[in-house]
Protein backbone atom coordinates (compact mmCIF):
# COMPACT_ATOMS: atom_id res chain seq x y z
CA UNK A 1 31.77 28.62 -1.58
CA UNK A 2 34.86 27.03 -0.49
CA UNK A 3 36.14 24.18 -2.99
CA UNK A 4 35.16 21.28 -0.79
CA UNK A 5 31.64 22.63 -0.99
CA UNK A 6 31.62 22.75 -4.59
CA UNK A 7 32.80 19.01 -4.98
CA UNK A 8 29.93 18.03 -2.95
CA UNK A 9 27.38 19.82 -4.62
CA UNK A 10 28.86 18.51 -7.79
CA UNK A 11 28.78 15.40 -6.92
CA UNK A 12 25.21 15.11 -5.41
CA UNK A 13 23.83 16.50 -8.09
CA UNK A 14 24.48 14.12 -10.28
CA UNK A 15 21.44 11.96 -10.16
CA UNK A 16 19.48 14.71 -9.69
CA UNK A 17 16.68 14.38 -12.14
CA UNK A 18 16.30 10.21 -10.73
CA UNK A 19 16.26 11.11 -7.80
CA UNK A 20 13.53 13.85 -8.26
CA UNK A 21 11.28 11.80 -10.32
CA UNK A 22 11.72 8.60 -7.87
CA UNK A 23 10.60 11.69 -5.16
CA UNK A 24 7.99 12.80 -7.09
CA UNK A 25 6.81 9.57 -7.76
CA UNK A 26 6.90 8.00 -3.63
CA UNK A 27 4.91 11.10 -2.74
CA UNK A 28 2.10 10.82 -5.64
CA UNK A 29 1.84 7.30 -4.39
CA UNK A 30 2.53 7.69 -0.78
CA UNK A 31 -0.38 9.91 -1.20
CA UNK A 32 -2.77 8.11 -2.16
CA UNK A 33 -1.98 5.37 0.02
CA UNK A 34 -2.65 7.90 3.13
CA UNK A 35 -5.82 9.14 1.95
CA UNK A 36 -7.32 5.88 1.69
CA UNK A 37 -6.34 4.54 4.96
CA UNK A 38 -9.42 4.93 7.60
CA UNK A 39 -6.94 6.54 10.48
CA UNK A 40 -6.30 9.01 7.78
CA UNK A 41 -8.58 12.66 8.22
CA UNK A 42 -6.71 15.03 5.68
CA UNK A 43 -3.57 14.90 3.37
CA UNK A 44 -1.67 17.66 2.12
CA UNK A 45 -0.37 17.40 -1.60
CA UNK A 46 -0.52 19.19 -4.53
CA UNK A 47 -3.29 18.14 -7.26
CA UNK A 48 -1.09 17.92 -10.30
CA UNK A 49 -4.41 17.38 -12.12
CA UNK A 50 -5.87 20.65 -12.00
CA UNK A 51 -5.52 23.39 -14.70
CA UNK A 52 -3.73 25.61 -12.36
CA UNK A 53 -1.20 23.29 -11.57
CA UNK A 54 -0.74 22.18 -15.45
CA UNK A 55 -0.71 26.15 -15.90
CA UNK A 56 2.91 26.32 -14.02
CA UNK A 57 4.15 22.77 -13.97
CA UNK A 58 7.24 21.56 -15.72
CA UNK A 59 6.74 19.55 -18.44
CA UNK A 60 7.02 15.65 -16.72
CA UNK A 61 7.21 18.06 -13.37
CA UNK A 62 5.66 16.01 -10.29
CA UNK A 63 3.86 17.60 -6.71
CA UNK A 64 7.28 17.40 -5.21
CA UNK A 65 8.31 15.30 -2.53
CA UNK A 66 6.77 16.91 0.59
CA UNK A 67 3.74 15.97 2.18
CA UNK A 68 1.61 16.75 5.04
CA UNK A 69 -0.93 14.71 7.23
CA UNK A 70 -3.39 15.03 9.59
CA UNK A 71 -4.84 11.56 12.06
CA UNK A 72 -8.38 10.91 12.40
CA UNK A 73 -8.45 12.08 16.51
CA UNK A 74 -5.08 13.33 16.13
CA UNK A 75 -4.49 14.15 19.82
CA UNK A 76 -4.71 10.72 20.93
CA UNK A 77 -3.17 8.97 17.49
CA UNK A 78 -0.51 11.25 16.59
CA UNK A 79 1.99 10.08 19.36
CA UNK A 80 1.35 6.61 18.46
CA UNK A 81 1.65 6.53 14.74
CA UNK A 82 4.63 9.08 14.62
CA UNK A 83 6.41 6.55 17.65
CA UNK A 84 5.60 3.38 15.18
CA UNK A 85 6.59 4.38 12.37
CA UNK A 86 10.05 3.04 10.90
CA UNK A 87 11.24 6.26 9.30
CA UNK A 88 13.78 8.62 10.38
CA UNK A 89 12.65 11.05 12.15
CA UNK A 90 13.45 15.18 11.76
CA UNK A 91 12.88 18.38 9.90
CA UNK A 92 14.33 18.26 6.63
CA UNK A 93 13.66 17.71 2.64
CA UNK A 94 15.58 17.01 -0.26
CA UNK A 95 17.07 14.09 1.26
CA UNK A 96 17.63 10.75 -0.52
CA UNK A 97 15.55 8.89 2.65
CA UNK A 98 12.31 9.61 4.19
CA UNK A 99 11.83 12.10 7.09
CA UNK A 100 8.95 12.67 9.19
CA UNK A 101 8.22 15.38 11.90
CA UNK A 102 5.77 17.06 14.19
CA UNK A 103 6.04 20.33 12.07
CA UNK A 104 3.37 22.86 13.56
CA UNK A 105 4.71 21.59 17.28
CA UNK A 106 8.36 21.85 16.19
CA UNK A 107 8.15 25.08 13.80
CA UNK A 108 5.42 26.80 16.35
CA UNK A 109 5.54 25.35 19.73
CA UNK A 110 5.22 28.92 21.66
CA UNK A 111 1.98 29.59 19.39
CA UNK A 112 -0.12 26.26 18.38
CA UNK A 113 -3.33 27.95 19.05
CA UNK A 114 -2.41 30.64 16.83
CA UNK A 115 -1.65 28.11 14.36
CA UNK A 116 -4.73 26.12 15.27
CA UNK A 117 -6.79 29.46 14.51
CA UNK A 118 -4.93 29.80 11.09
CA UNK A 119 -6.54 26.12 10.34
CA UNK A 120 -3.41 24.26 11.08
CA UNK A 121 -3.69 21.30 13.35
CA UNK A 122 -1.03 21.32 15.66
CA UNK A 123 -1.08 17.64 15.22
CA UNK A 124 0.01 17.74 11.52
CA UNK A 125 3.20 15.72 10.35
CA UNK A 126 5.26 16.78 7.64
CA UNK A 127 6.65 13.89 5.68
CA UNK A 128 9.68 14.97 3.09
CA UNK A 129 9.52 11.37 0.61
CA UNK A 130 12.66 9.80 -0.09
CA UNK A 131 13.45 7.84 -2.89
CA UNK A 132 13.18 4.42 -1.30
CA UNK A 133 11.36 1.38 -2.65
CA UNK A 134 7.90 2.19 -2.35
CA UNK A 135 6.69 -1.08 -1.11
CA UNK A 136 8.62 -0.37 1.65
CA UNK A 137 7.45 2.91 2.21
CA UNK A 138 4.08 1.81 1.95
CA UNK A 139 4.35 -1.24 4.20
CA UNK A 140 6.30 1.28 7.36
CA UNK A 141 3.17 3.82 6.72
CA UNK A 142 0.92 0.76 7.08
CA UNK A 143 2.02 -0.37 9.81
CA UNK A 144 2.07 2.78 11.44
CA UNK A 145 -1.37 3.82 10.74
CA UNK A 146 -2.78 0.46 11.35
CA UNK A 147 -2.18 0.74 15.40
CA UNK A 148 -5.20 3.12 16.10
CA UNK A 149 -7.72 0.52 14.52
C-alpha cells in the first residue's frame, strides 16, 4: 500500500464499530419494514434468531448491512419502485449511505434465465444499508413501494 492509502484506511476506520452497528441495525429494521409492505413478495436477510446463526455470530454481531428484495409482479413494479426511490443508486457495500441496484440484471445480464433457473429473479434488488436515520430510510422505501398500490 502506498502511504496515502494507509492514511485513508486509518482514518475511515475509525468509527468502524458505529458505523457497523448503525448498519446492522438499518438493515434488521429496514427489513422488517419490507416484509410487511403488501408490494413486497420475498426479502433476503439473514435470521439472526436461529441456532445456526447464534452458532457463528459475534457476540452483539448483527445480519450485516446487505439486503436483497424481490416486488410482488416484479416485471412490471421493479422499474417503478427502483426509478422512485430516493437512494443512490449502484453496486456497492460498506458505504456510509444507502445503495440500491438491479443486481442479477447488472451482475448477469448475458445469462438471467440461467439465473432465473438457479431461483434468482432477475428482478431482485440488492440494497447495501447505510447508516442514515432510519426514519428516513423508512419513509424513501415507503414511498417507493407505495406507487404499485
Amino acid at each position: 500500500l502506498a502511504d496515502v492509502d494507509v492514511r485513508v484506511l486509518h482514518a475511515n476506520s475509525q468509527e468502524l464499530i458505529a458505523r457497523v452497528t448503525a448498519t446492522n441495525d438499518n438493515a434488521a429494521r429496514l427489513t422488517d419494514v419490507l416484509r410487511d409492505h403488501p408490494a413486497v413478495a420475498s426479502v433476503y436477510y439473514p435470521d439472526c434468531q436461529t441456532p445456526a446463526w447464534q452458532n457463528i455470530a459475534r457476540p452483539g454481531g448483527g445480519g450485516g448491512g446487505l439486503l436483497s428484495v424481490v416486488l410482488k409482479d416484479a416485471a412490471r413494479h421493479t422499474p417503478m419502485v427502483f426509478d422512485r426511490l430516493r437512494i443512490c443508486k449502484g453496486p456497492n457495500l460498506g458505504t456510509h449511505f444507502t445503495l440500491c441496484c438491479p443486481y442479477t440484471i447488472l451482475a448477469h445480464y448475458d445469462e438471467l434465465d440461467f439465473a432465473e433457473r438457479c431461483c434468482v429473479s432477475r428482478w431482485l434488488l440488492r440494497v447495501s444499508v447505510g447508516t442514515e436515520p432510519f426514519d428516513q430510510l423508512e419513509q424513501r422505501f415507503t414511498e417507493a413501494l407505495d406507487t404499485v398500490r
